[in-house]
Protein backbone atom coordinates (compact mmCIF):
# COMPACT_ATOMS: atom_id res chain seq x y z
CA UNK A 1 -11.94 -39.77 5.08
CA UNK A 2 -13.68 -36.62 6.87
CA UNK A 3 -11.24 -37.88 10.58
CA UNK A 4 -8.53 -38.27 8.42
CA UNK A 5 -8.65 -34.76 6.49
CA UNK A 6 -9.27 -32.73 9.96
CA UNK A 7 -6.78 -34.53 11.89
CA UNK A 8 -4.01 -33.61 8.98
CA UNK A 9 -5.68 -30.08 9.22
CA UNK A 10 -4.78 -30.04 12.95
CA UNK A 11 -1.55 -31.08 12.67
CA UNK A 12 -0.85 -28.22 10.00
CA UNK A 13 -2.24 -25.76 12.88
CA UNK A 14 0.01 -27.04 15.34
CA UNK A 15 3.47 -27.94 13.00
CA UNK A 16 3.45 -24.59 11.12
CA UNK A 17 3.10 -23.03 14.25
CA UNK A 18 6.49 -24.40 15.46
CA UNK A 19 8.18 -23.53 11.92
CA UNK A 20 10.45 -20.02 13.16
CA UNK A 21 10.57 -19.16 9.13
CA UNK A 22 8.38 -19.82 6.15
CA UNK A 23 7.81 -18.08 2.92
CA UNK A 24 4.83 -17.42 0.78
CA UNK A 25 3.43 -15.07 -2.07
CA UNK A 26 0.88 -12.62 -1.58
CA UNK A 27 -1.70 -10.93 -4.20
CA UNK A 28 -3.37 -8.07 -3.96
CA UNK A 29 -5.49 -5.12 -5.67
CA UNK A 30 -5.51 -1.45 -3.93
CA UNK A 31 -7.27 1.99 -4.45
CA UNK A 32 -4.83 5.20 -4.01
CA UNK A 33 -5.01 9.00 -4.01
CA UNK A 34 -3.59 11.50 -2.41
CA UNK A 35 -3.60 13.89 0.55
CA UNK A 36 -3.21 17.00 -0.20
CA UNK A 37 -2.05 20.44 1.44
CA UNK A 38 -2.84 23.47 -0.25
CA UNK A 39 -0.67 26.78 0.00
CA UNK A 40 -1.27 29.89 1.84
CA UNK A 41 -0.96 31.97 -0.63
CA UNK A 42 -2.16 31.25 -4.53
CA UNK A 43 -0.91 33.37 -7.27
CA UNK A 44 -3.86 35.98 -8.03
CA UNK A 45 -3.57 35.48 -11.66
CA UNK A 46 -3.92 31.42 -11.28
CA UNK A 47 -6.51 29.60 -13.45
CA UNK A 48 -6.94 26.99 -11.11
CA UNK A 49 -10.19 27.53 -8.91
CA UNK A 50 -10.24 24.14 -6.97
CA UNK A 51 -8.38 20.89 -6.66
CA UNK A 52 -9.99 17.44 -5.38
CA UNK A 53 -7.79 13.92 -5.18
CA UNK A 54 -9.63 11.06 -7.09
CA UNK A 55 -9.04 7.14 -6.11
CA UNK A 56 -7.07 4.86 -8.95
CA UNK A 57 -6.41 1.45 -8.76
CA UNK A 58 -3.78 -0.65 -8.71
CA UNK A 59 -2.67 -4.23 -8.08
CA UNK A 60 0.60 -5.82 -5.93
CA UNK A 61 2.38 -8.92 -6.01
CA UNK A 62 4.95 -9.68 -3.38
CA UNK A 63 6.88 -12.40 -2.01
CA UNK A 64 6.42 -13.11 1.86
CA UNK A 65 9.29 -14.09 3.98
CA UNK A 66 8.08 -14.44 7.88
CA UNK A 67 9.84 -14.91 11.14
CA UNK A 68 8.00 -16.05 14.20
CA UNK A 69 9.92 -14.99 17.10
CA UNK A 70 7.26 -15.39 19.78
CA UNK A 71 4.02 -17.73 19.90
CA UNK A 72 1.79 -14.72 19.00
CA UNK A 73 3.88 -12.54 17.02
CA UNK A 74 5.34 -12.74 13.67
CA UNK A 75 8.79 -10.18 11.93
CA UNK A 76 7.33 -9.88 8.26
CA UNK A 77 9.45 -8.57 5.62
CA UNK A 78 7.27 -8.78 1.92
CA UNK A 79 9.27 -6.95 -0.86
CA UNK A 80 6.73 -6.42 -3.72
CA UNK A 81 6.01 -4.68 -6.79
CA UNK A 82 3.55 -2.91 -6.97
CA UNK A 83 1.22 -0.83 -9.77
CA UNK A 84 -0.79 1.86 -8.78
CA UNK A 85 -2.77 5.14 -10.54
CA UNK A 86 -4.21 8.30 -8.73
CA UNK A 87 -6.41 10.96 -9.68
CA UNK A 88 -5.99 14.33 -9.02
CA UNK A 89 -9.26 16.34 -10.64
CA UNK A 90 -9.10 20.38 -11.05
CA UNK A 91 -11.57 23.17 -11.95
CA UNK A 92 -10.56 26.03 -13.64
CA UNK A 93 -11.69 29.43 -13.67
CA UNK A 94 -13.57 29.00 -16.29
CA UNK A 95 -15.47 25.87 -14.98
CA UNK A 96 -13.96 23.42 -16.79
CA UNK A 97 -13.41 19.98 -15.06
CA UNK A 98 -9.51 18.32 -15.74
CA UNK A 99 -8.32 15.00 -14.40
CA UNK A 100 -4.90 14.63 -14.41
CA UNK A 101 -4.00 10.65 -13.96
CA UNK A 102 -0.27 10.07 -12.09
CA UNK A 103 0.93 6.52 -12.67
CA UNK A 104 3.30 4.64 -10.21
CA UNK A 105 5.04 1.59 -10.44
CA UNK A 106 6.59 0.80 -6.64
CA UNK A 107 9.25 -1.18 -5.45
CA UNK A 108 7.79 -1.42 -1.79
CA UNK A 109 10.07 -2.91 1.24
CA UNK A 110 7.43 -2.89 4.60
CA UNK A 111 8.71 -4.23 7.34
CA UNK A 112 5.86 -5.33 9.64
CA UNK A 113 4.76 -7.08 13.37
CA UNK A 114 1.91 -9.43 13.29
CA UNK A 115 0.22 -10.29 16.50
CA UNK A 116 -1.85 -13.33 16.11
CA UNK A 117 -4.92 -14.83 18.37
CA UNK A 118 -5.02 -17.88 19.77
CA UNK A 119 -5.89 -20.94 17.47
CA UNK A 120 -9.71 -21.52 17.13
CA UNK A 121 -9.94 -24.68 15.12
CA UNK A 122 -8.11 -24.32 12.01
CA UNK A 123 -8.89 -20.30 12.06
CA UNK A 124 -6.70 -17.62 13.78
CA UNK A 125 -7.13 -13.38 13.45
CA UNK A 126 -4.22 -10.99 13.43
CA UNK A 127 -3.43 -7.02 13.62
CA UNK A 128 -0.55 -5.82 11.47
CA UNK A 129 1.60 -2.85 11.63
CA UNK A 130 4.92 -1.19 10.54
CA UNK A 131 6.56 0.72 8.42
CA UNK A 132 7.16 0.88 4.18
CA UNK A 133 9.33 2.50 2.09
CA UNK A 134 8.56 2.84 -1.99
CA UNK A 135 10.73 3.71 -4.86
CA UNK A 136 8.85 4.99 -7.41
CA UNK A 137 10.30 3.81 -11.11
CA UNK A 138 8.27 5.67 -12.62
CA UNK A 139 8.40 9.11 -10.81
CA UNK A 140 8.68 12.41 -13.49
CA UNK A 141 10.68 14.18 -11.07
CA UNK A 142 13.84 14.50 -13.54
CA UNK A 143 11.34 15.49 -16.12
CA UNK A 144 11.81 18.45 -18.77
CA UNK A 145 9.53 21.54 -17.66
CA UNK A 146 6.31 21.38 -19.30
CA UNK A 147 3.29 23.30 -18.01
CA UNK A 148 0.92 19.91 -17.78
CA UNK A 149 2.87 17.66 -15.47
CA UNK A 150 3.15 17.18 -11.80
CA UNK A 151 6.38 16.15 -10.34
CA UNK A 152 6.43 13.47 -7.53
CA UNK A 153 9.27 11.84 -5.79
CA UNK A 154 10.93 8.67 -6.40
CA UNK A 155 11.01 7.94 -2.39
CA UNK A 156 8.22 7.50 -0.20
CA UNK A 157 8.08 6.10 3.30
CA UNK A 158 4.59 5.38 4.96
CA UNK A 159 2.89 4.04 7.96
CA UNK A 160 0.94 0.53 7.17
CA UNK A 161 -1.39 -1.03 9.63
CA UNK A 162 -4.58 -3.49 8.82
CA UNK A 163 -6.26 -7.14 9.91
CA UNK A 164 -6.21 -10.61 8.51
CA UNK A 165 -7.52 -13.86 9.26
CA UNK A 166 -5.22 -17.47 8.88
CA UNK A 167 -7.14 -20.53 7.30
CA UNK A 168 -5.22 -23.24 7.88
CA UNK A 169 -4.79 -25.97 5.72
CA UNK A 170 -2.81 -29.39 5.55
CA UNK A 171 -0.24 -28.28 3.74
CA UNK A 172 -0.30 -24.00 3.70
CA UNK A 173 -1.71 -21.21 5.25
CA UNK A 174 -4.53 -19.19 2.94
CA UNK A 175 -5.06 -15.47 5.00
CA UNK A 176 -7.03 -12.58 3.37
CA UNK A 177 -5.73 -9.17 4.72
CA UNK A 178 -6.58 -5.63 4.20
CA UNK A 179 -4.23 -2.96 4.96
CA UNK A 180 -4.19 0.96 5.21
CA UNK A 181 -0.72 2.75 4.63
CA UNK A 182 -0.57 6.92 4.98
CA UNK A 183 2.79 8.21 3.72
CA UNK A 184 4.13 10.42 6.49
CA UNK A 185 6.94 12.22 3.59
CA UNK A 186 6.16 14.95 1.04
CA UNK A 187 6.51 13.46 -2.42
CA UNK A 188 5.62 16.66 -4.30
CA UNK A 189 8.39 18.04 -6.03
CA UNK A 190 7.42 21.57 -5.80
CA UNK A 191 7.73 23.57 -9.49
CA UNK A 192 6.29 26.71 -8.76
CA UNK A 193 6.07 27.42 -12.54
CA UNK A 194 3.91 24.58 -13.51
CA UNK A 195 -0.29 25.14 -13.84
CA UNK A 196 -0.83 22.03 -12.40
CA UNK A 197 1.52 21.98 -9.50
CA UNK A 198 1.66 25.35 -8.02
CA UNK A 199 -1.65 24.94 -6.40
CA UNK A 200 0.24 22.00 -4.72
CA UNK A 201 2.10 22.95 -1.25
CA UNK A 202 2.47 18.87 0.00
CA UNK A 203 1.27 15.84 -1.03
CA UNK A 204 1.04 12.41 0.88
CA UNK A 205 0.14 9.27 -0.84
CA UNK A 206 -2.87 6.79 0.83
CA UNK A 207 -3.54 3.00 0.09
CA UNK A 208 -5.91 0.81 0.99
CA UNK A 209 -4.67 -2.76 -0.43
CA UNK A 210 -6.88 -6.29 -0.57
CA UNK A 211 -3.92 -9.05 -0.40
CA UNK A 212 -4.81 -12.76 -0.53
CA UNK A 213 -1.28 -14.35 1.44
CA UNK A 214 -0.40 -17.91 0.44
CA UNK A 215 1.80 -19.59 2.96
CA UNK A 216 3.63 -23.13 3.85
């Protein structure tokens, strides 16, 4: 039973690898906050003394659709929705400590190049990499003024890079992955009149995501 089990094992190892396109689903929780750029110059009358980005979580689900154009490397396009809250935590002049939570929900479309190691038993490692673009659904940016909101973007685009590992199995392919993406766009939409925001010059979103990638 024990021959029979690894031999189907390394038949998976050796059959998926000759498959040019497969599909999976992946899962996955993340942590996000924000980089942030201050301005030069702050009003002198401003009640804000200092501002410090907080990590929020979040979880993803997305669907995997892979291309294997060469024996070691892999096209990856993953559309996926994904839920995600950051922190952004002021004092004010008069010492008093005020979190202000910014909720996302992302439609994310990475487009990504796995390179994968050589086969060692039924276990392979991989480096990922590429770029993302979000749309935020649930960006304020078209919001009414009001003096306790921040204003973000609904588009993003970010850089996305991280390691897995590929358990292979008779029938799919179970790899965890971890992944860190750094948006390279400004999603601050500047409102000089708002408390919360004119402290705010640019702003750059940062994930680290945990996916578990189902495959066959």
């Amino acid at each position: 039973m024990v021959f029979v089990f690894a031999a189907r094992a390394q038949f998976n190892v050796h059959e998926l690898g000759k498959k040019n396109i497969y599909f999976g689903i992946a899962l996955g929780v993340n942590v996000a906050d924000f980089k942030v750029y201050h301005p030069a110059r702050v009003p002198a009358n401003d009640t804000i003394r200092s501002l410090q980005p907080k990590l929020g979580p979040g979880f993803n689900l997305g669907i995997i659709c892979n291309y294997q154009f060469h024996k070691y490397f892999d096209l990856r396009f993953i559309p996926t929705l994904s839920f995600s809250d950051k922190n952004l935590r002021y004092e004010t002049l008069d010492h008093e400590m005020v979190t202000k939570s910014i909720s996302s929900i992302y439609l994310s479309f990475p487009l990504l190049i796995r390179f994968k190691s050589d086969p060692i038993k039924d276990f392979r490692i991989y480096v990922i990499g590429g770029m993302r673009y979000d749309y935020d659904l649930a960006s304020n940016v078209k919001a009414r003024k009001a003096d306790d909101i921040i204003k973000l973007n609904n588009h993003d685009i970010a850089a996305e890079y991280g390691i897995g590992f590929m358990i292979y199995f008779p029938y799919f392919i179970l790899s965890p992955e971890f992944k860190m993406s750094h948006g390279i766009i400004n999603v601050h939409s500047p409102t000089p009149g708002l408390i919360y925001s004119r402290t705010i010059e640019r702003m750059y979103s940062r994930t680290f995501t945990i996916s578990l990638n189902l495959e066959g």
